[in-house]
Protein backbone atom coordinates (compact mmCIF):
# COMPACT_ATOMS: atom_id res chain seq x y z
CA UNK A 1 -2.65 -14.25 35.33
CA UNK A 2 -3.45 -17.68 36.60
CA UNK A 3 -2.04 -20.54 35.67
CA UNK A 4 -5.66 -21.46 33.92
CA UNK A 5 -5.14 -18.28 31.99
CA UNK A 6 -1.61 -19.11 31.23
CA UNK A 7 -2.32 -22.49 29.34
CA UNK A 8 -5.53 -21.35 27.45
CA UNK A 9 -3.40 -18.29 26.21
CA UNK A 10 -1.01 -20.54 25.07
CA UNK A 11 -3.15 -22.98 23.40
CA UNK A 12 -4.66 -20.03 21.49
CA UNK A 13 -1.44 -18.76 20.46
CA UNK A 14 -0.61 -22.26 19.20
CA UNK A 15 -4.18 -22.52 17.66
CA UNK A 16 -3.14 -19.16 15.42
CA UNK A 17 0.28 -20.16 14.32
CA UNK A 18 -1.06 -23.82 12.93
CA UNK A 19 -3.71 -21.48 11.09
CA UNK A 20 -1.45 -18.87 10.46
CA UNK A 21 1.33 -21.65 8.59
CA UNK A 22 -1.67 -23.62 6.81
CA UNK A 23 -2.33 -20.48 5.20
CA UNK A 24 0.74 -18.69 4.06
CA UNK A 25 0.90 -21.39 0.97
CA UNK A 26 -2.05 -20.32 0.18
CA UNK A 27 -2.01 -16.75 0.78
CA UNK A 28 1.54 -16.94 -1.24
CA UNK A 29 0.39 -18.54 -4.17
CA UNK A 30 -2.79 -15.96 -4.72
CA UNK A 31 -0.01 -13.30 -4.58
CA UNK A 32 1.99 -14.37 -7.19
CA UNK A 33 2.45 -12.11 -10.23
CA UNK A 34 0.35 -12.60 -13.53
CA UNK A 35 2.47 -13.00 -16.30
CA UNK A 36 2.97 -9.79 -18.04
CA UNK A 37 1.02 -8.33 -20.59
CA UNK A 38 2.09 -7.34 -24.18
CA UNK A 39 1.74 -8.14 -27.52
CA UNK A 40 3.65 -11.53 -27.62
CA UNK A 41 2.03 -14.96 -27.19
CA UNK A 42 3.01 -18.52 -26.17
CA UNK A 43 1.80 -20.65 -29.56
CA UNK A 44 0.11 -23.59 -28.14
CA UNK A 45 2.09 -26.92 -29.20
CA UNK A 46 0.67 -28.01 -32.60
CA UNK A 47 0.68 -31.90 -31.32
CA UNK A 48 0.44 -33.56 -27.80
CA UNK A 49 3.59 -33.24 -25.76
CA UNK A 50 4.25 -37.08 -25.88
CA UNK A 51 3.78 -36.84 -29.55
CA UNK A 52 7.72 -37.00 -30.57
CA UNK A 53 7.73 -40.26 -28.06
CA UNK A 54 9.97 -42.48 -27.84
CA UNK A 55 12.70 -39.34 -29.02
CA UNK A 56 12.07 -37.22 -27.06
CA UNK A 57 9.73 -37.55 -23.97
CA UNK A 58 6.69 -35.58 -22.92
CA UNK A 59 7.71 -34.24 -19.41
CA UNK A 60 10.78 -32.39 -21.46
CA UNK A 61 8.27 -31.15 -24.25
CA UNK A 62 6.23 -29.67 -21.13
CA UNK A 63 8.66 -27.64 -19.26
CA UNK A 64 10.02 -26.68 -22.66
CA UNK A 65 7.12 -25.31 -24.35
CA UNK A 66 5.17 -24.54 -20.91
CA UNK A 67 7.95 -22.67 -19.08
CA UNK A 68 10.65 -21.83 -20.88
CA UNK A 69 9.18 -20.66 -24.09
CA UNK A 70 6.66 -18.95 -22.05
CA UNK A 71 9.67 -17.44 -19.96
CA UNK A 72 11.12 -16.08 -23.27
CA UNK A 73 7.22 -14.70 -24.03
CA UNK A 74 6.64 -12.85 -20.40
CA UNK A 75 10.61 -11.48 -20.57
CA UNK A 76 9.97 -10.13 -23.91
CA UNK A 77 7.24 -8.08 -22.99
CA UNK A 78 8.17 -6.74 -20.07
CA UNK A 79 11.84 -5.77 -22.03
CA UNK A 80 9.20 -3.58 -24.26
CA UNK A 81 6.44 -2.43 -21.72
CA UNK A 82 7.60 1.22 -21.97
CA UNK A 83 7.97 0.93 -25.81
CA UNK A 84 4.90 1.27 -27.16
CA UNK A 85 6.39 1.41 -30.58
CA UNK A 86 8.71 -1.16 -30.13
CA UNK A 87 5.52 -3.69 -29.34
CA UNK A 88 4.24 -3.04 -32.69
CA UNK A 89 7.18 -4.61 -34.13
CA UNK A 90 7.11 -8.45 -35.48
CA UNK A 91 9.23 -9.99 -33.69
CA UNK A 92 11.45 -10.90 -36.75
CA UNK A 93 11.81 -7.12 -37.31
CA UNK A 94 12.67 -6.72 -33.76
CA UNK A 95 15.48 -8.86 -34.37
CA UNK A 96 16.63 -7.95 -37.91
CA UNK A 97 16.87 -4.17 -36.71
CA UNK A 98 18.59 -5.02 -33.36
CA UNK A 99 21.50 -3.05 -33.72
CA UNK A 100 18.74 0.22 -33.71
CA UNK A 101 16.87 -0.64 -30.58
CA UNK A 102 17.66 1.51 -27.16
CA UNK A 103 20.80 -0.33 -25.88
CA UNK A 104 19.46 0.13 -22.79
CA UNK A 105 17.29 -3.06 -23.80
CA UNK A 106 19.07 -4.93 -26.86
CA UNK A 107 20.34 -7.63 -24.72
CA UNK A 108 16.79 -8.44 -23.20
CA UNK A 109 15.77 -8.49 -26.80
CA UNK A 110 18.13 -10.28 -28.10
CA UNK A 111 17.53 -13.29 -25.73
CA UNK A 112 13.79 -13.00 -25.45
CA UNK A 113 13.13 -12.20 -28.82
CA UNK A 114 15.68 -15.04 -29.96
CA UNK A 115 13.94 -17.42 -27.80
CA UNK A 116 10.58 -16.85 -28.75
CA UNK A 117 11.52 -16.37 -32.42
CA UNK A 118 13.85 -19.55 -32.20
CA UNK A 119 11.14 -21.78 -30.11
CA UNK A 120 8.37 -21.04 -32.79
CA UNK A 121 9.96 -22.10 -35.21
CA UNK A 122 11.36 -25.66 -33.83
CA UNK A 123 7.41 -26.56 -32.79
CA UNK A 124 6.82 -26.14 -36.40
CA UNK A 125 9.29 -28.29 -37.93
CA UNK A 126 8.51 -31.70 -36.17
CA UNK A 127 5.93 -34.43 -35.66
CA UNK A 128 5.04 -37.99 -34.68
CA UNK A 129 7.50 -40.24 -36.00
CA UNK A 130 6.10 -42.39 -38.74
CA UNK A 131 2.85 -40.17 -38.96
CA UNK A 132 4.99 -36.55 -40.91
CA UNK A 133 8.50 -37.19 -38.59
CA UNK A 134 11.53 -38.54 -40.16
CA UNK A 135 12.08 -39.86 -43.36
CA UNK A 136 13.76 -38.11 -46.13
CA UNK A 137 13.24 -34.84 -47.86
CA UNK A 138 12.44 -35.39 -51.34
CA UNK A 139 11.40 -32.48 -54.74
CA UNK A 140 12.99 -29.63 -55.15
CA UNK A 141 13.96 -29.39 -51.22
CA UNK A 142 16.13 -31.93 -51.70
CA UNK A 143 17.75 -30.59 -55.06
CA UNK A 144 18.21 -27.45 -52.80
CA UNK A 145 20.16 -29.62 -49.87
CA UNK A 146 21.98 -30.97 -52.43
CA UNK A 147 23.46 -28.30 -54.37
CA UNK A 148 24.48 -26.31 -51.36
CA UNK A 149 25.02 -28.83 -48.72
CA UNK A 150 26.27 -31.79 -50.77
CA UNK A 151 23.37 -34.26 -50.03
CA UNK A 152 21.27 -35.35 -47.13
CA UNK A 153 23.62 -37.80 -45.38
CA UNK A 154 26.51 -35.13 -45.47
CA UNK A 155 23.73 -32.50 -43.85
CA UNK A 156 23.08 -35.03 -40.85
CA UNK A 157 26.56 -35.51 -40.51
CA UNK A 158 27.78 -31.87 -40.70
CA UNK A 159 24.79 -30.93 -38.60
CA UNK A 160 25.37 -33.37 -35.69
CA UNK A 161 29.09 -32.61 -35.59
CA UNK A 162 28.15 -28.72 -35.29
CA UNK A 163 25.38 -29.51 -32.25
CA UNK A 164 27.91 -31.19 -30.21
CA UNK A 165 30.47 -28.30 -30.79
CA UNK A 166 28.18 -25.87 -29.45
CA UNK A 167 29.50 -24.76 -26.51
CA UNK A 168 27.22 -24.27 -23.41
CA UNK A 169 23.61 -23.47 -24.87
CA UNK A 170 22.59 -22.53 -28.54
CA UNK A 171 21.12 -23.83 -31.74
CA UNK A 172 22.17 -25.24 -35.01
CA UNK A 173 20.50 -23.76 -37.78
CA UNK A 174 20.04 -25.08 -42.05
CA UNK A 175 19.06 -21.06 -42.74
CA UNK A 176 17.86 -19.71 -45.92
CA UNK A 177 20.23 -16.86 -46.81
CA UNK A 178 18.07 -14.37 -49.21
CA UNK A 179 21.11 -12.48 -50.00
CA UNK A 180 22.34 -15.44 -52.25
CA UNK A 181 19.63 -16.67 -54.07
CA UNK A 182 18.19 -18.55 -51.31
CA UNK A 183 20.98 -20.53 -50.61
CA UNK A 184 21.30 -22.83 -47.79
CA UNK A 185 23.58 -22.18 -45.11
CA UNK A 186 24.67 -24.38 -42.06
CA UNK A 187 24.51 -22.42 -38.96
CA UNK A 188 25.38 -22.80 -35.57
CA UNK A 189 24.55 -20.44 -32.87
CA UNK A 190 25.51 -19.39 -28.78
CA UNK A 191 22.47 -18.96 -26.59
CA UNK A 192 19.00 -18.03 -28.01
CA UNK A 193 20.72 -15.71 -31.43
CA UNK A 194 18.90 -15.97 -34.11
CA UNK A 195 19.62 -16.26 -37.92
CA UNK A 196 17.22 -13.44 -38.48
CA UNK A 197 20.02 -11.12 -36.95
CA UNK A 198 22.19 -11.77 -39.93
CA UNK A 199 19.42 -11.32 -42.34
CA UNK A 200 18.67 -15.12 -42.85
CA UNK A 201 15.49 -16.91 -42.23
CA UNK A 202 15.27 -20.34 -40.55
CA UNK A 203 14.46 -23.19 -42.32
CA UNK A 204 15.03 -25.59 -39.92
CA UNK A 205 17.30 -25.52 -36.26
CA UNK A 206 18.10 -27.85 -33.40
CA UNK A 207 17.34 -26.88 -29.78
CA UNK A 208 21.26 -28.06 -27.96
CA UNK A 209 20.31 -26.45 -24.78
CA UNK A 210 20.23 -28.57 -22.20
CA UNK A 211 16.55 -28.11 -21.34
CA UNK A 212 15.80 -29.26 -25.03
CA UNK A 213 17.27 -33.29 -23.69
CA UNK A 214 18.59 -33.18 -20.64
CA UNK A 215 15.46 -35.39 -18.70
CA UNK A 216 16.02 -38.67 -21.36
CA UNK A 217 19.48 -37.90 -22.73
CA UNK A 218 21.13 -36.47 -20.00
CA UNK A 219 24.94 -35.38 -20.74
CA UNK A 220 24.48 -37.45 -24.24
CA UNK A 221 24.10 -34.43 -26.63
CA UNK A 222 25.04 -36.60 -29.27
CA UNK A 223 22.25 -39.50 -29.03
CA UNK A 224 19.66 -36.59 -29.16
CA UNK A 225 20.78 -34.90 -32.36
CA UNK A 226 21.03 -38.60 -33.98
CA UNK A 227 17.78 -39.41 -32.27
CA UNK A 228 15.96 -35.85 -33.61
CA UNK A 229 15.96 -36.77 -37.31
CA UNK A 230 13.04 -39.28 -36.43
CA UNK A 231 10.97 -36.62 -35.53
CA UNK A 232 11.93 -33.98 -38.25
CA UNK A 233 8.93 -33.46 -40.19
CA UNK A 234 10.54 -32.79 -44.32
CA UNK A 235 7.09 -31.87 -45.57
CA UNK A 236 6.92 -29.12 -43.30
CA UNK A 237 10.27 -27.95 -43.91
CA UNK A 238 9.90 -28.12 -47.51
CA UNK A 239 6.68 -25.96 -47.31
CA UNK A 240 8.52 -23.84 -45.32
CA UNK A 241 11.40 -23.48 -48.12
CA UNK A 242 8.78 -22.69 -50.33
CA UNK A 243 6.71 -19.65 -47.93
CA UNK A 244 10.77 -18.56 -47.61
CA UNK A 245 11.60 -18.10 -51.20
CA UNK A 246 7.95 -16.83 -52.44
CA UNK A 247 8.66 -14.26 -49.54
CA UNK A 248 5.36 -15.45 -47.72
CA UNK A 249 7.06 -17.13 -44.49
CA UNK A 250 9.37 -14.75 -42.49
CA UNK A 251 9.86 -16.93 -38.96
């Protein structure tokens, strides 16, 4: 080989590698997965993610809703892709008759089911503060809060003190327990459980992982359960205490 030959095979070779690495991003990204398939859905959030503003900040209600909810959604079906009678379950039912799914899979279930089940219910129960967040609960919700948690201000209290005491990742919980004539129970919880598990329904919970504040609040757990009563939304939670007793809401 000359030493003509030599430099134009080397330029080519160079040539293909510059194509060769502008492409691989590319080429990379086409290959990624789709998310899985099944019968569960991400619920689209019912308000625009700077909605809850200044309390808690859109970027955090993005990655929360848009990843991690989804992330509980695609984990949950692929846990019950060869189930085919498992996916026609709710996914309350899934977790209310945990302790007879195939072991094999219960702790998938548990987490993904929890976290879906858990995350569709907190979209739910807030909005815009001033325009249906914060404020007080007032009718016969209030009565209820009350008579079995001794008033609001004690509930705020009693439910900050149980958020901080969390430890690692979970949820606090004001659960409806049909058992006892609807009565509500304070209820904190590791990980993604749910209250559904113990035959409750959620009326309203509190997201204390760290994904749920982390971006504004950063190790200041406490600020954000202070700061998250201003975008509780009391009418929805008292319609919700309503579906719950008349038997019509379930999640």
């Amino acid at each position: 080989m000359t030493r003509r030959q030599a430099l134009k095979s080397t330029a080519l070779a160079a040539a293909g590698l510059a194509v060769v690495g502008n492409t691989l991003p590319a080429q990379a990204q086409a290959q990624q997965p789709a998310p899985p398939t099944g019968p569960f859905t991400l619920p689209p959030l019912p308000y625009a993610p700077n909605a809850l503003e200044p309390h808690i900040d859109a970027q955090t209600m993005s990655l929360h809703h848009d990843k991690h909810h989804q992330a509980y959604v695609n984990n949950l079906n692929i846990a019950l892709k060869d189930h085919p009678d498992l996916q026609k379950m709710t996914v309350e039912d899934l977790l209310r008759k945990l302790d007879t799914l195939p072991e094999a899979i219960r702790t998938a279930v548990r987490n993904n089911a929890g976290g879906h089940a858990n995350h569709t219910m907190f979209w739910k129960i807030m909005a815009a503060p001033g325009k249906g967040g914060g404020g007080n609960p007032s009718g016969e919700l209030a009565n209820a809060i009350f008579a079995d948690l001794g008033g609001v201000d004690k509930l705020k209290t009693a439910f900050n003190e149980a958020g901080t005491k969390v430890f690692g990742s979970g949820w606090v919980f004001v659960a409806v327990d049909p058992k006892e004539n609807h009565k509500l129970k304070l209820v904190s919880k590791p990980n993604q459980d749910s209250v559904l598990t113990d035959g409750m329904v959620p009326l309203f919970g509190n997201d204390v992982w760290e994904h749920a504040y982390y971006l504004k609040y950063q190790n200041k757990r406490a600020d954000y359960l202070t700061a998250w009563w201003n975008v509780l939304a009391w009418d929805a939670v008292a319609a919700r205490y309503s579906g719950i007793k008349a038997g019509k809401v379930t999640l």
